[in-house]
N, C-alpha and C. Protein backbone atom coordinates (compact mmCIF):
# COMPACT_ATOMS: atom_id res chain seq x y z
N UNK A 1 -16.40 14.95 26.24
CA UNK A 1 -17.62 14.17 26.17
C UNK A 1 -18.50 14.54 27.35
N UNK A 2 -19.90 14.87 27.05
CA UNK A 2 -20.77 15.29 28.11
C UNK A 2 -21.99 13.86 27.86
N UNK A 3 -21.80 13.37 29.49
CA UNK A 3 -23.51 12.40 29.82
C UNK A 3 -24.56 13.08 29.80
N UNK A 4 -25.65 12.91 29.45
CA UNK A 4 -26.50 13.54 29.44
C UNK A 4 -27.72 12.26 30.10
N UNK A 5 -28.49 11.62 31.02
CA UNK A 5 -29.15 10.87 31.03
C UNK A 5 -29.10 9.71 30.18
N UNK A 6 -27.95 8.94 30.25
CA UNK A 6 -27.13 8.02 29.49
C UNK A 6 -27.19 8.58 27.91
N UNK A 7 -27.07 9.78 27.51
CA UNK A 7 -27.22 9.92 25.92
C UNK A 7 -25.49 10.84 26.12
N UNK A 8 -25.17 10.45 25.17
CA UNK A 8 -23.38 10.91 24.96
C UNK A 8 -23.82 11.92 23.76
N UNK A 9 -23.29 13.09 23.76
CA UNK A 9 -22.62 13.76 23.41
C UNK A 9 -21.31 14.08 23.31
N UNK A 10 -20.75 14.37 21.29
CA UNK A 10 -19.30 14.62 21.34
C UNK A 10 -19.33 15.56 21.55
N UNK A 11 -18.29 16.20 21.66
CA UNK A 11 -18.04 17.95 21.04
C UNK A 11 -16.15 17.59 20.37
N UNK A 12 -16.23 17.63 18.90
CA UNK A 12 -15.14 17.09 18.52
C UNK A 12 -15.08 18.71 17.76
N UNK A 13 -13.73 18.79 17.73
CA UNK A 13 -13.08 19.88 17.27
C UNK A 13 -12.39 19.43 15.86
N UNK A 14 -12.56 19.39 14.34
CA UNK A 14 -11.80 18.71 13.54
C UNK A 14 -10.92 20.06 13.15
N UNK A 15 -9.93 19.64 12.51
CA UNK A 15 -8.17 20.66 12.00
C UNK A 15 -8.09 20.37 10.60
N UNK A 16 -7.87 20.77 9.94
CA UNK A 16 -7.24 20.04 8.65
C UNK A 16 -6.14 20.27 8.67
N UNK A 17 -5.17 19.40 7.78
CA UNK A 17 -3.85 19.41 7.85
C UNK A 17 -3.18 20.06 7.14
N UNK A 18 -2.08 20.93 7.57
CA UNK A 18 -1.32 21.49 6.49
C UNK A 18 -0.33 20.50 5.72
N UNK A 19 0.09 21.57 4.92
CA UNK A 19 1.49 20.69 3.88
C UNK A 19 2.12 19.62 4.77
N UNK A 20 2.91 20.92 5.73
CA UNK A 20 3.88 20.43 6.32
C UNK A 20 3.77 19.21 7.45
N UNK A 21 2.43 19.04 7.93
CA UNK A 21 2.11 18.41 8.59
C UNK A 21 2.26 16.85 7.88
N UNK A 22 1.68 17.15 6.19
CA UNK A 22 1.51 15.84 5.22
C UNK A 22 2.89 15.50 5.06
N UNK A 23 4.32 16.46 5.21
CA UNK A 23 5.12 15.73 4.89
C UNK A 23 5.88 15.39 5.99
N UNK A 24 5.55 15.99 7.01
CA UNK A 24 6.18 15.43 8.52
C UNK A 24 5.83 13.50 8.81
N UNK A 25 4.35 13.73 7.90
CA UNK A 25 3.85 11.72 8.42
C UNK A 25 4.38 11.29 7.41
N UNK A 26 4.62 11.85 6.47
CA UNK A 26 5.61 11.08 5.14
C UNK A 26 6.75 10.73 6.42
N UNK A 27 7.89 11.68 6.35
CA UNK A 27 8.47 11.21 7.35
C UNK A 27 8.62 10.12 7.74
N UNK A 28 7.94 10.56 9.07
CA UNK A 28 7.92 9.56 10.00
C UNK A 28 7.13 8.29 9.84
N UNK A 29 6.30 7.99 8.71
CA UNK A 29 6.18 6.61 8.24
C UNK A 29 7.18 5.85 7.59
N UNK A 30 8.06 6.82 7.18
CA UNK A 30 9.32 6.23 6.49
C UNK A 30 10.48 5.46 7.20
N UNK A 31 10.05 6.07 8.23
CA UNK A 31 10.79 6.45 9.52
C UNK A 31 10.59 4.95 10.32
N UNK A 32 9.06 4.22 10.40
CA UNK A 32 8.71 3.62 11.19
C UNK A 32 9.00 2.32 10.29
N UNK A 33 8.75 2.54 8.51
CA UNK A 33 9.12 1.38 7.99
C UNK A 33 10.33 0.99 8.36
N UNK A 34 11.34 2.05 8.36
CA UNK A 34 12.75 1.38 8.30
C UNK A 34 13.12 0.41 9.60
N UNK A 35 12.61 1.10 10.60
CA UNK A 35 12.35 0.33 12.05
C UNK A 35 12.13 -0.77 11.58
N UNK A 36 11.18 -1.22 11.26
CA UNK A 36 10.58 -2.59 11.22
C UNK A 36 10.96 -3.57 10.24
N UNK A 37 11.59 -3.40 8.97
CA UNK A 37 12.41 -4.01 8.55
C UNK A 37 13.94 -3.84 8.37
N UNK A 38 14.36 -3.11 9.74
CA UNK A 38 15.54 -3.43 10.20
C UNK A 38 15.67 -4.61 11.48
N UNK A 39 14.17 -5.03 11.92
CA UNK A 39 13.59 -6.14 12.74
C UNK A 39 13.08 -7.12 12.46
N UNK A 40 13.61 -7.09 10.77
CA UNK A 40 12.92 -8.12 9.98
C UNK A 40 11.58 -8.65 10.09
N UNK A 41 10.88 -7.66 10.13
CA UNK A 41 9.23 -7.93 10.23
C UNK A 41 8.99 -8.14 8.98
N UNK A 42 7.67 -9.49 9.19
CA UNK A 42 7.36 -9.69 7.86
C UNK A 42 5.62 -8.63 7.17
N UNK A 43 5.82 -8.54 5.87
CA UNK A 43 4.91 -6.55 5.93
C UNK A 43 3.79 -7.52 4.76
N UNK A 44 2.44 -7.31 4.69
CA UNK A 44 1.20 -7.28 4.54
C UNK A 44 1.21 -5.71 3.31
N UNK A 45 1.03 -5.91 2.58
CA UNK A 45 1.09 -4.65 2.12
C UNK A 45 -0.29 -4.04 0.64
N UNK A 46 -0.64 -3.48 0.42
CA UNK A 46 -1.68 -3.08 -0.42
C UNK A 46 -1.48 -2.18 -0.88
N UNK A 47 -1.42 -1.66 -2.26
CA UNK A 47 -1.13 -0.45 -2.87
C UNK A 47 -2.29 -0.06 -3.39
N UNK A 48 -2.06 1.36 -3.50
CA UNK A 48 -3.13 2.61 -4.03
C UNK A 48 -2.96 3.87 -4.48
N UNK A 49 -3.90 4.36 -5.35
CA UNK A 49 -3.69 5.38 -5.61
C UNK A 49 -4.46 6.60 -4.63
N UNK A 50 -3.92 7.73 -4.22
CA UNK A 50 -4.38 8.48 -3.32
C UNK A 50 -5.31 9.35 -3.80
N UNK A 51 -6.43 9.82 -2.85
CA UNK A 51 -7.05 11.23 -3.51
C UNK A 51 -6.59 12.09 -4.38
N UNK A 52 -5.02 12.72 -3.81
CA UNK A 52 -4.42 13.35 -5.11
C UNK A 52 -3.72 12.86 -6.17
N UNK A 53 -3.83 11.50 -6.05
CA UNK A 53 -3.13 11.27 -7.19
C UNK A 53 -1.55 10.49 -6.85
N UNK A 54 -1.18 10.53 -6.05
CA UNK A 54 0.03 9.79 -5.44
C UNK A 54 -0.52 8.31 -5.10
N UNK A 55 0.88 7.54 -5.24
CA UNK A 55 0.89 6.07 -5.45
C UNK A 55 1.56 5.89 -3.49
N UNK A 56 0.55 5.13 -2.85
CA UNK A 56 1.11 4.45 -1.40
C UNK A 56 0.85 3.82 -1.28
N UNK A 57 1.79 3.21 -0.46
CA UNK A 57 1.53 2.08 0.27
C UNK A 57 0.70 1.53 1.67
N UNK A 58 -0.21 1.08 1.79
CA UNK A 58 -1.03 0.51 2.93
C UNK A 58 -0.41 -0.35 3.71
N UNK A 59 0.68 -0.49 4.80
CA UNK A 59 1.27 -1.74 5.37
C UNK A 59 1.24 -2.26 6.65
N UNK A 60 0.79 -3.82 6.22
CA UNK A 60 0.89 -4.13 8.07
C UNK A 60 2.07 -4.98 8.31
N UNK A 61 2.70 -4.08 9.32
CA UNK A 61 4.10 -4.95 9.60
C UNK A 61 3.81 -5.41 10.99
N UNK A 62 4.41 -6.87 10.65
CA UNK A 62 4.20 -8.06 11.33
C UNK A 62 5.64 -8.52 12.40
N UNK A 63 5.81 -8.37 13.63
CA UNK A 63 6.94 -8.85 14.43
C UNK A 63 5.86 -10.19 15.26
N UNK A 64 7.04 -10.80 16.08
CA UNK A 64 6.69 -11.75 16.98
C UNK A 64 5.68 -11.23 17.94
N UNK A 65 5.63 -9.78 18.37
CA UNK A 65 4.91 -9.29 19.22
C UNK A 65 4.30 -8.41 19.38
N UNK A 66 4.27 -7.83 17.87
CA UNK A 66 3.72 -6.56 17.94
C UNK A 66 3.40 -6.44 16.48
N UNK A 67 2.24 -5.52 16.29
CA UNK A 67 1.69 -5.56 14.61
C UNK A 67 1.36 -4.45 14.35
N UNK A 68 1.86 -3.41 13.53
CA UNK A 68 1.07 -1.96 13.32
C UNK A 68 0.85 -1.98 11.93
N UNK A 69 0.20 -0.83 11.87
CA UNK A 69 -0.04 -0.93 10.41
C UNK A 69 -0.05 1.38 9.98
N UNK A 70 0.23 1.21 8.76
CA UNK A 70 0.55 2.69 8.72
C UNK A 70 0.48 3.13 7.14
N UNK A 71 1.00 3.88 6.61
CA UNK A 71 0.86 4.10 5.31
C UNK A 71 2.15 4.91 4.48
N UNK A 72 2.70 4.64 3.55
CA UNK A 72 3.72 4.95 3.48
C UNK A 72 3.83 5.22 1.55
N UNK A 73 4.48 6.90 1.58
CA UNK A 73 4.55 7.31 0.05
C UNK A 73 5.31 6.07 -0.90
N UNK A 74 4.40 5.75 -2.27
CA UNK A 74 5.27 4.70 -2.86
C UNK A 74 5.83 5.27 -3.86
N UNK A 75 6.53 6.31 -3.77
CA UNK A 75 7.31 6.87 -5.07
C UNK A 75 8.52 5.94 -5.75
N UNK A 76 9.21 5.71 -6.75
CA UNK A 76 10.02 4.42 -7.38
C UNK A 76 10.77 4.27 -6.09
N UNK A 77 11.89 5.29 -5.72
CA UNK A 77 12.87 4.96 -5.13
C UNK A 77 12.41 3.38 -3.78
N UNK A 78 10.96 4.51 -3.26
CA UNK A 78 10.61 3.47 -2.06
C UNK A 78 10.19 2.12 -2.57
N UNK A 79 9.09 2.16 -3.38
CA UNK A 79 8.86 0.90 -4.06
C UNK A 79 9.77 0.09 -4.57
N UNK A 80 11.03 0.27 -5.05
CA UNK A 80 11.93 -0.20 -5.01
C UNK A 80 12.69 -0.96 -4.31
N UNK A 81 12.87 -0.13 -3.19
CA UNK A 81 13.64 -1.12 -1.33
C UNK A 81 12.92 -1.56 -1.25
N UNK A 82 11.03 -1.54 -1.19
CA UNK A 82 9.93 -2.24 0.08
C UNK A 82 10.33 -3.68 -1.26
N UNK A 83 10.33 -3.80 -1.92
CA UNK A 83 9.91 -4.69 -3.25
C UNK A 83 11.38 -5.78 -2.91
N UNK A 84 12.23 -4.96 -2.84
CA UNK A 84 13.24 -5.81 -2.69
C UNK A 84 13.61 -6.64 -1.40
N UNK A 85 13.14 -5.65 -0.78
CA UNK A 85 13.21 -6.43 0.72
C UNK A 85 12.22 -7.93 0.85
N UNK A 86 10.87 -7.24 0.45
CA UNK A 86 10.01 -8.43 0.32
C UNK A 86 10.92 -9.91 -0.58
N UNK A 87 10.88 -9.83 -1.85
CA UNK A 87 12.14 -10.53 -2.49
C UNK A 87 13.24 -11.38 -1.74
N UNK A 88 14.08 -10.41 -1.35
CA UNK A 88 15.23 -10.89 -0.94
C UNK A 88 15.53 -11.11 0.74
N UNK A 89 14.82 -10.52 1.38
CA UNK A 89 14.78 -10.33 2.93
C UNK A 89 15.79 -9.34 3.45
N UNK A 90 16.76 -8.48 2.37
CA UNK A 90 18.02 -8.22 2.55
C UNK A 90 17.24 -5.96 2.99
N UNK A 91 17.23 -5.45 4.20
CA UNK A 91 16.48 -4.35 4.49
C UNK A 91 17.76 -3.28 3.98
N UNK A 92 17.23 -2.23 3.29
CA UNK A 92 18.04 -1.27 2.52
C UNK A 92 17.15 0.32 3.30
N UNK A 93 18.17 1.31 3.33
CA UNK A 93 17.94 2.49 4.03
C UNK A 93 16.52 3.26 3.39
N UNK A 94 15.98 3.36 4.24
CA UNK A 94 14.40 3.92 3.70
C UNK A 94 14.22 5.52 4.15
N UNK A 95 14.64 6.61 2.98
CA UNK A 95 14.39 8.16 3.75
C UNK A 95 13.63 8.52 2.76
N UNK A 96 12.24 9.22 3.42
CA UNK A 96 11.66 10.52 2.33
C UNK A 96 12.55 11.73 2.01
N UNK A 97 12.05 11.56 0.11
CA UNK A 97 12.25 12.50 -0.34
C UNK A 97 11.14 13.41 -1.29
N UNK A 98 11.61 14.15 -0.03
CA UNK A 98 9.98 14.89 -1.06
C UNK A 98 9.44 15.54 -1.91
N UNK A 99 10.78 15.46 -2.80
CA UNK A 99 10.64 16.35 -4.45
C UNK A 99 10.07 14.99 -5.06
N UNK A 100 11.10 13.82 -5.10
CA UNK A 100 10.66 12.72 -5.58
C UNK A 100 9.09 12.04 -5.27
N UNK A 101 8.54 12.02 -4.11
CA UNK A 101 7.28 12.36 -3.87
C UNK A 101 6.48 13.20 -4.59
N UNK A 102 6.78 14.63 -4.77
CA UNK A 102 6.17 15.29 -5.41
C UNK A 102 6.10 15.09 -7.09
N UNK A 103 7.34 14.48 -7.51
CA UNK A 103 7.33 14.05 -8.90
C UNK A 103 6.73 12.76 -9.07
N UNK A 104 5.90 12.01 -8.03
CA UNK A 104 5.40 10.60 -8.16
C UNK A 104 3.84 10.54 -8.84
N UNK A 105 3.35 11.84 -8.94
CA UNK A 105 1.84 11.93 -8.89
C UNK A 105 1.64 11.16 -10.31
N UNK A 106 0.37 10.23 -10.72
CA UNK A 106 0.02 9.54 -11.68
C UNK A 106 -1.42 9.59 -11.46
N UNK A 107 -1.38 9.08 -12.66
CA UNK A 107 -3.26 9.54 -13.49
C UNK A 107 -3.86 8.21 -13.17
N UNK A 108 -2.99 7.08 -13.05
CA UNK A 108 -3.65 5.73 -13.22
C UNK A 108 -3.73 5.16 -11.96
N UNK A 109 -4.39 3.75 -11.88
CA UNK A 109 -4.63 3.26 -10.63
C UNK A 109 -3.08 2.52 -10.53
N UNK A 110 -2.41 2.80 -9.31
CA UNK A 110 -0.78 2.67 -8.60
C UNK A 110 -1.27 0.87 -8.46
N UNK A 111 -1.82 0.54 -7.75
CA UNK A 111 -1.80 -1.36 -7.65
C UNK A 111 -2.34 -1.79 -9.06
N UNK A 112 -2.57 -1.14 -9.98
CA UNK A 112 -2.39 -2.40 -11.35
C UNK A 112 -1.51 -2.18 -12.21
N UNK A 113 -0.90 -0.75 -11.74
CA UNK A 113 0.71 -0.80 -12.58
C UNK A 113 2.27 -2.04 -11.85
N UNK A 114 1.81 -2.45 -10.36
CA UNK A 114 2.29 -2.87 -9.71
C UNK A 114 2.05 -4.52 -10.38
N UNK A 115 0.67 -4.69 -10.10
CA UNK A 115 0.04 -6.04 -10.60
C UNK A 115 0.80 -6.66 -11.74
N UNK A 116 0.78 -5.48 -12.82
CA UNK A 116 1.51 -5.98 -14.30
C UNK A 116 2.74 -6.18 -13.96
N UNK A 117 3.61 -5.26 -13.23
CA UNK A 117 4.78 -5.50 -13.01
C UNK A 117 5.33 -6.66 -12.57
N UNK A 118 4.74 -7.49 -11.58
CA UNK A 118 4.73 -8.59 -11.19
C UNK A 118 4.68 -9.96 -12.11
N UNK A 119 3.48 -9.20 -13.12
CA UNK A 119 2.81 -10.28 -13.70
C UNK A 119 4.35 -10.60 -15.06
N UNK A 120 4.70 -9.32 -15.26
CA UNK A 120 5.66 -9.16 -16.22
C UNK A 120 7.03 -10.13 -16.12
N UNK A 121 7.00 -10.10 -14.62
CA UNK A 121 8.50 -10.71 -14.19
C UNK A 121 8.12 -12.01 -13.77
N UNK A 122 6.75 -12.36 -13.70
CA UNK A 122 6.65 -14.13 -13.95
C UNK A 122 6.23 -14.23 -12.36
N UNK A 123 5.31 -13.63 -11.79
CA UNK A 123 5.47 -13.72 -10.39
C UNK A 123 3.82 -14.76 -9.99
N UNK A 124 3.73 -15.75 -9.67
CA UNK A 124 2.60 -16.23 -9.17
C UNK A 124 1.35 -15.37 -8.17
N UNK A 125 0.63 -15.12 -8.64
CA UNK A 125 -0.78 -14.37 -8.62
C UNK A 125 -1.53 -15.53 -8.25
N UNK A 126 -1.69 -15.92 -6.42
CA UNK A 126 -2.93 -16.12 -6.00
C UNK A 126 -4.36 -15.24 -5.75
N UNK A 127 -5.40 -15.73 -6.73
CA UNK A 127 -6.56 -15.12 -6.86
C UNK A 127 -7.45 -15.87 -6.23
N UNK A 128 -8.21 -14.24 -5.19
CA UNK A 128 -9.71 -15.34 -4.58
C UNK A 128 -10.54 -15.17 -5.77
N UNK A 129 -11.13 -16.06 -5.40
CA UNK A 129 -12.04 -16.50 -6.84
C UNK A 129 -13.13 -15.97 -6.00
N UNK A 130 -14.19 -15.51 -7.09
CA UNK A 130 -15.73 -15.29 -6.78
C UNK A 130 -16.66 -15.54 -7.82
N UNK A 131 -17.59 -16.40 -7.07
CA UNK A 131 -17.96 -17.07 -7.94
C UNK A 131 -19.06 -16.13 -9.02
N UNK A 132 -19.72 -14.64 -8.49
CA UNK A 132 -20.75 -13.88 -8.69
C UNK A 132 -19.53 -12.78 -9.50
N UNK A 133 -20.16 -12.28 -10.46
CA UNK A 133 -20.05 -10.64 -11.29
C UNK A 133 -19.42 -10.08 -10.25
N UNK A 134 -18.02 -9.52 -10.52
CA UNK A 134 -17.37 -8.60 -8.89
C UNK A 134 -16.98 -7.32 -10.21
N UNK A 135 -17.10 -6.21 -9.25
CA UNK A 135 -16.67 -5.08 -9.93
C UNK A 135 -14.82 -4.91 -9.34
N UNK A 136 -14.58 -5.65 -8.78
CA UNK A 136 -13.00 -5.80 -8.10
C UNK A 136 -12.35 -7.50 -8.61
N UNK A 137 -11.52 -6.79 -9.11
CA UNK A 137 -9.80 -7.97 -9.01
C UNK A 137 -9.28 -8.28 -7.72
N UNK A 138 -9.77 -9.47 -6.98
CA UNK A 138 -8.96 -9.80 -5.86
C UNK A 138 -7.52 -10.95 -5.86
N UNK A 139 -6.33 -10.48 -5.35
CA UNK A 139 -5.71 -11.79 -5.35
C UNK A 139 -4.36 -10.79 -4.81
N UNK A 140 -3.60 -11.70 -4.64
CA UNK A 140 -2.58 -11.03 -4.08
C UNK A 140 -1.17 -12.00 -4.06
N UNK A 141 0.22 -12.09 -3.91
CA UNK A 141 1.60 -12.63 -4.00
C UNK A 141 2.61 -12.86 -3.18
N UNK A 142 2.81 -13.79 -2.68
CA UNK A 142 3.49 -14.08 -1.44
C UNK A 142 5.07 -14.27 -2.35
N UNK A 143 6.13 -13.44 -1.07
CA UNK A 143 6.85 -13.39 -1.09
C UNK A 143 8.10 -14.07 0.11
N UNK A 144 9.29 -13.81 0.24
CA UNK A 144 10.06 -14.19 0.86
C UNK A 144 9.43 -13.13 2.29
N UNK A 145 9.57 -12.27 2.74
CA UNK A 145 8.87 -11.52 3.71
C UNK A 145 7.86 -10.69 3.71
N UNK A 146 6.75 -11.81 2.99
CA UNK A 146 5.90 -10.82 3.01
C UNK A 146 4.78 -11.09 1.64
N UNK A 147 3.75 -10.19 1.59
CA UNK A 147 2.70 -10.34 0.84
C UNK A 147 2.28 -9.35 0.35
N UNK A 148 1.67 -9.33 -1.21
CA UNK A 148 0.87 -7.59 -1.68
C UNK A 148 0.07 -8.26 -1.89
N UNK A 149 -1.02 -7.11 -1.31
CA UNK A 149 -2.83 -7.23 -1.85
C UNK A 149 -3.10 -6.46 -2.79
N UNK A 150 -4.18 -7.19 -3.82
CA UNK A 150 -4.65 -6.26 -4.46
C UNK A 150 -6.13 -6.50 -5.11
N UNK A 151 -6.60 -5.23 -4.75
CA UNK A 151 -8.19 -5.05 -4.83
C UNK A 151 -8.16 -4.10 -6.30
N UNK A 152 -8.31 -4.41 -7.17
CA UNK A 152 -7.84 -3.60 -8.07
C UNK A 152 -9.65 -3.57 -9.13
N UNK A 153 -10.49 -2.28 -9.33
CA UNK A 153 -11.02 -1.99 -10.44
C UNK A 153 -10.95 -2.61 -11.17
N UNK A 154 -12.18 -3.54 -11.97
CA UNK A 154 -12.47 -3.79 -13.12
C UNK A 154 -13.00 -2.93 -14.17
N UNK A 155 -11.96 -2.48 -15.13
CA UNK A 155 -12.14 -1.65 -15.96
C UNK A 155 -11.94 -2.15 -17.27
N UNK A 156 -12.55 -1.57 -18.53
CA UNK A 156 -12.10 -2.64 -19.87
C UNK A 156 -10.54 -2.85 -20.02
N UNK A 157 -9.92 -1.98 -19.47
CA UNK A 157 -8.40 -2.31 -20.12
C UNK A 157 -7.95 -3.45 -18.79
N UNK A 158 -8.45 -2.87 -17.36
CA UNK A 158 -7.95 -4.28 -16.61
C UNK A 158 -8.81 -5.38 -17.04
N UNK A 159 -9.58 -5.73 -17.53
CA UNK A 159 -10.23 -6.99 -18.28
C UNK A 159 -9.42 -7.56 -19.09
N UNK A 160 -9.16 -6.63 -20.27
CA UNK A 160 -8.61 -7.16 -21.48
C UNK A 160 -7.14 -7.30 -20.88
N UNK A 161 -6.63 -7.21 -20.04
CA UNK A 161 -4.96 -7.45 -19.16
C UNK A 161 -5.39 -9.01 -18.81
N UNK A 162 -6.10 -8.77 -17.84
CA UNK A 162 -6.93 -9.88 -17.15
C UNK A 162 -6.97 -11.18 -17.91
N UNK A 163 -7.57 -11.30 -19.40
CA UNK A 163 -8.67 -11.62 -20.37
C UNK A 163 -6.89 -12.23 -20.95
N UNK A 164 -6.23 -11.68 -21.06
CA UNK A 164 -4.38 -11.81 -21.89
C UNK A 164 -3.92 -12.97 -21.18
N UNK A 165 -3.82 -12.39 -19.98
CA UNK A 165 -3.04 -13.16 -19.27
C UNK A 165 -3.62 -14.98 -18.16
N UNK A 166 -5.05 -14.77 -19.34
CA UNK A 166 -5.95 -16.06 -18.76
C UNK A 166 -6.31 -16.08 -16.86
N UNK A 167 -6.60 -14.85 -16.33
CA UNK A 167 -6.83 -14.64 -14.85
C UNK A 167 -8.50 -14.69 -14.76
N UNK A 168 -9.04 -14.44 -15.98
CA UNK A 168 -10.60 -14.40 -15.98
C UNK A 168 -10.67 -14.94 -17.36
């Protein structure tokens, strides 16, 4: 950073990332979940579908003293432990795998295949209400440790889901 007569100038150098780099933070986000619900932190969580097409997770894990937040591949296997843990409180071994990663990629939006899933198994869906035309589904599900958000696209088929299940 150069002063210039109080005017700042950056000079930022940007990298793009390789593969290996993308699957090193796979990794080590996997890495950092397991940490934290082996500390029984309670996790904030939001799902999405990625630029390419992969389903993750958005999470803020919550201790007595400390709060990070990070992002983490939701391929079944993982969605599976994070889901259960939330559930049951009971923390199960969390490692990337990154074929299974690579076999996770989907066409559709990852938090309203989640949404239904929920909705399927009878799970209470607190929704903020708005009172104005929203082009977004807000509401989200509290669990035993923990909570999913979801900001989910209004699209005709999430309507007519929506429209089924009496949410709008």
């Amino acid at each position: 950073m150069i002063t210039n007569n109080s005017n700042m100038v950056f000079n930022f150098n940007f990298v793009s990332s390789s593969q290996l780099e993308i699957v090193n933070r796979n990794e080590e986000s996997c890495k950092t979940l397991q940490d934290f619900i082996g500390k029984e932190a309670r996790l904030i969580i939001q799902s999405y579908t990625n630029k390419e097409g992969y389903p993750m997770f958005k999470i803020e894990a919550i201790l007595t003293n400390n709060t990070s937040q990070f992002f983490v591949p939701a391929y079944k296997e993982i969605t599976e432990k994070v889901y259960n843990y939330l559930r049951t409180g009971k923390p199960q071994e969390i490692v990337f795998n990154e074929e299974a990663f690579e076999m996770s990629k989907i066409e559709s939006d990852f938090s309203f295949i989640l949404f239904q899933a929920e909705m399927n198994m009878g799970i209470r869906i607190n929704q903020s209400l708005d009172f104005r035309p929203s082009t977004y589904f807000k509401g989200f599900t509290k669990h035993k440790k923990g909570q999913i958000h979801y900001n989910i696209k209004r699209t005709e088929v999430v309507d007519a889901y929506l429209t089924e299940k009496e949410l709008i």
